[in-house]
Every structure is written in C-alpha cells, then in structure tokens.
Protein backbone atom coordinates (compact mmCIF):
# COMPACT_ATOMS: atom_id res chain seq x y z
CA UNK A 1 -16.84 186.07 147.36
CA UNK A 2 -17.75 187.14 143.39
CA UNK A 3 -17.17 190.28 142.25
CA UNK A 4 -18.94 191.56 139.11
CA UNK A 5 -16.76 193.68 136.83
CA UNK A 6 -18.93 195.40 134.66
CA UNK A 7 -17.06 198.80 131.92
CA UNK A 8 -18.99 201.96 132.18
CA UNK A 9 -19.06 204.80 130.17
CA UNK A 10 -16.01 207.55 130.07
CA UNK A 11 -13.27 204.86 131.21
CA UNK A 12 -15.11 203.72 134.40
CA UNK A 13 -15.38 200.21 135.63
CA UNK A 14 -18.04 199.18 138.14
CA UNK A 15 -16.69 196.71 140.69
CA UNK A 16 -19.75 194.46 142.60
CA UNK A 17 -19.27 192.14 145.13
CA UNK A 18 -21.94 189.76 145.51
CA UNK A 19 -20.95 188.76 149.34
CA UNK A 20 -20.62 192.60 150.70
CA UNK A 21 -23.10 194.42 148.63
CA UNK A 22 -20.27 197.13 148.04
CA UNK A 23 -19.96 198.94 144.90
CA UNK A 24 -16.92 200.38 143.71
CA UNK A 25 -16.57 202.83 140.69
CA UNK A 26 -12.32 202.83 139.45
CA UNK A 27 -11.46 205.01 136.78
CA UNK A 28 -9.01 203.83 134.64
CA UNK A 29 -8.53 206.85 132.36
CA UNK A 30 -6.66 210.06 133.78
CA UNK A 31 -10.22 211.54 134.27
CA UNK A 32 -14.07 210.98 134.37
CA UNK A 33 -17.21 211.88 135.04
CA UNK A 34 -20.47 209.59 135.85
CA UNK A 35 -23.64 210.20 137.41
CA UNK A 36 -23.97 208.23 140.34
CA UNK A 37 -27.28 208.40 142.40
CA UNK A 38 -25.60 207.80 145.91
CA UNK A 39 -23.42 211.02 145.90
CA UNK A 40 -26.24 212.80 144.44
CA UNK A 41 -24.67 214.40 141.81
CA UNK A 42 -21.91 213.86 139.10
CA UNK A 43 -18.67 212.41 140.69
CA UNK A 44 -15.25 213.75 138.54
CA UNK A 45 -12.48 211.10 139.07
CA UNK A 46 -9.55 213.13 139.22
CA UNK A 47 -6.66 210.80 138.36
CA UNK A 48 -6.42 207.68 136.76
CA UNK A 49 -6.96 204.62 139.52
CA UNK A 50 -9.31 207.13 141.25
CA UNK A 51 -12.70 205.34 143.01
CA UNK A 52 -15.60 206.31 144.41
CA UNK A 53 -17.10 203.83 146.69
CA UNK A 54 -20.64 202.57 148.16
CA UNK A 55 -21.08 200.32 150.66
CA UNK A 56 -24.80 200.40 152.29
CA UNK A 57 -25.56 203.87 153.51
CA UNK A 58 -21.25 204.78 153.55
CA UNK A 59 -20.12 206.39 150.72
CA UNK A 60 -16.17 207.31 150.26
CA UNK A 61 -14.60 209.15 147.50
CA UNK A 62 -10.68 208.18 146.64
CA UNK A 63 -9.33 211.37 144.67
CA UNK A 64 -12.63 212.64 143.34
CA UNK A 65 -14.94 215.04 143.94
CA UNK A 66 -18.54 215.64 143.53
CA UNK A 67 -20.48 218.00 141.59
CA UNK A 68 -24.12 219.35 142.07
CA UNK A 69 -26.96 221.23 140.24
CA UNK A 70 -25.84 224.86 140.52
CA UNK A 71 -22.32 223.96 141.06
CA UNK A 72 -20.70 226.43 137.73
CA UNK A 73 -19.36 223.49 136.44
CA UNK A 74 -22.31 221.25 136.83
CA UNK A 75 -23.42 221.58 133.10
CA UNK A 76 -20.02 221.10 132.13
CA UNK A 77 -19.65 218.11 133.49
CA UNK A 78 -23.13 216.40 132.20
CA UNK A 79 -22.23 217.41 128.94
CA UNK A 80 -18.96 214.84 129.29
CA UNK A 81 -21.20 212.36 131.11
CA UNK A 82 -23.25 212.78 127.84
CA UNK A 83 -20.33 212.51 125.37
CA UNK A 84 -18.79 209.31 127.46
CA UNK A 85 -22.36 207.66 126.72
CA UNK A 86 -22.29 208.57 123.73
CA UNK A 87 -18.75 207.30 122.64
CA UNK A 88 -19.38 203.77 125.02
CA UNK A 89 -22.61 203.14 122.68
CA UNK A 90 -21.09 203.66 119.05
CA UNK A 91 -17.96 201.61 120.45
CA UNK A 92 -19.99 198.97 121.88
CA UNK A 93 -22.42 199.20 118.65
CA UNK A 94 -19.35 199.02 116.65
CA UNK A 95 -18.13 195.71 118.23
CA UNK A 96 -21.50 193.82 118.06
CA UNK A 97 -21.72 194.89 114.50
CA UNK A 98 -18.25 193.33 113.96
CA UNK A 99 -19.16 190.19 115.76
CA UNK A 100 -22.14 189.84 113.66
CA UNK A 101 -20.65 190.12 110.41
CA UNK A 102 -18.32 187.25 111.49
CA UNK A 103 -21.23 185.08 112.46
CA UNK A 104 -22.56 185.70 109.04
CA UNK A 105 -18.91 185.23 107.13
CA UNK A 106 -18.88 181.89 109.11
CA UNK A 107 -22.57 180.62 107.99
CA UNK A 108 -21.98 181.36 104.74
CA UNK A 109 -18.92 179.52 104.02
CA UNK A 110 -20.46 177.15 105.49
C-alpha cells in the first residue's frame, strides 16, 4: 500500500492511496474550506483533524459540512477558498524563490 500525501490550499492535506483508490481530505488547521467536486459543493472542515472522505462512489464527511450554490453562505465561503489559494501560491512562490537564490549563491561561489 502507498499513500500519496500531497498539502492543499487553506491547511488541507490530500491523503491518496494507490492500492484502494480512496481519497482523504484532513484539515490540519482549526478550519477550512475547499472545493471538492465529489460533494458537489464547498466542504467547511469544522475542527482541526476534521476529513472528508472519497472512496469510489461513497463519500463520508468527519466533522464537516457541505455548502452549495444558494446556500447564504455559499459566497462566503468561495471567497476563503479564494484567499487559501491565494496565500498557498505566494507561500509556495516564496519558497521556490528562496530555493533558487541558494542554487545561484552556490554556483557562484563556485
């Protein structure tokens, strides 16, 4: 069995395993908010260790809840999915700019 961990925007990490096909979506923040095609809608983790899970055509939700076009808080919540993306891109820009200028440090003093 492999599982793929892969980090996701707003404090969400993506858990694959290769053998099952299941997909599991932990939040390790207090809260979150993704978009996530199986539940049709934006899924809010509630608490911190909360998961929303996909295995085939089951879906379960551990302490989180679901929100859909014309729910009140629907726009709400895509404006944090929005801000999470956001905030994951300049972070992750901000690493591989790091990493880069080390590369170049290194070649030069070479």
């Amino acid at each position: 069995m492999t599982v793929t961990v892969t980090k996701m925007p707003g404090g969400i990490t993506q858990l694959f395993n290769t053998k099952t096909g299941r997909v599991s979506y932990k939040c390790k923040a207090d809260s979150g908010y993704m978009f996530i095609e199986a539940f049709d809608g934006i899924v809010k983790f509630n608490e911190k260790g909360a998961m929303a899970t996909v295995t085939g055509n089951t879906i379960s939700l551990d302490s989180c809840a679901v929100i859909k076009k014309g729910d009140p808080q629907y726009n709400q919540a895509v404006s944090y999915v929005i801000q999470s993306y956001k905030d994951f891109v300049r972070l992750k820009t901000e690493m591989y700019e790091k990493e880069i200028l080390d590369l170049e440090q290194q070649l030069v003093s070479s």
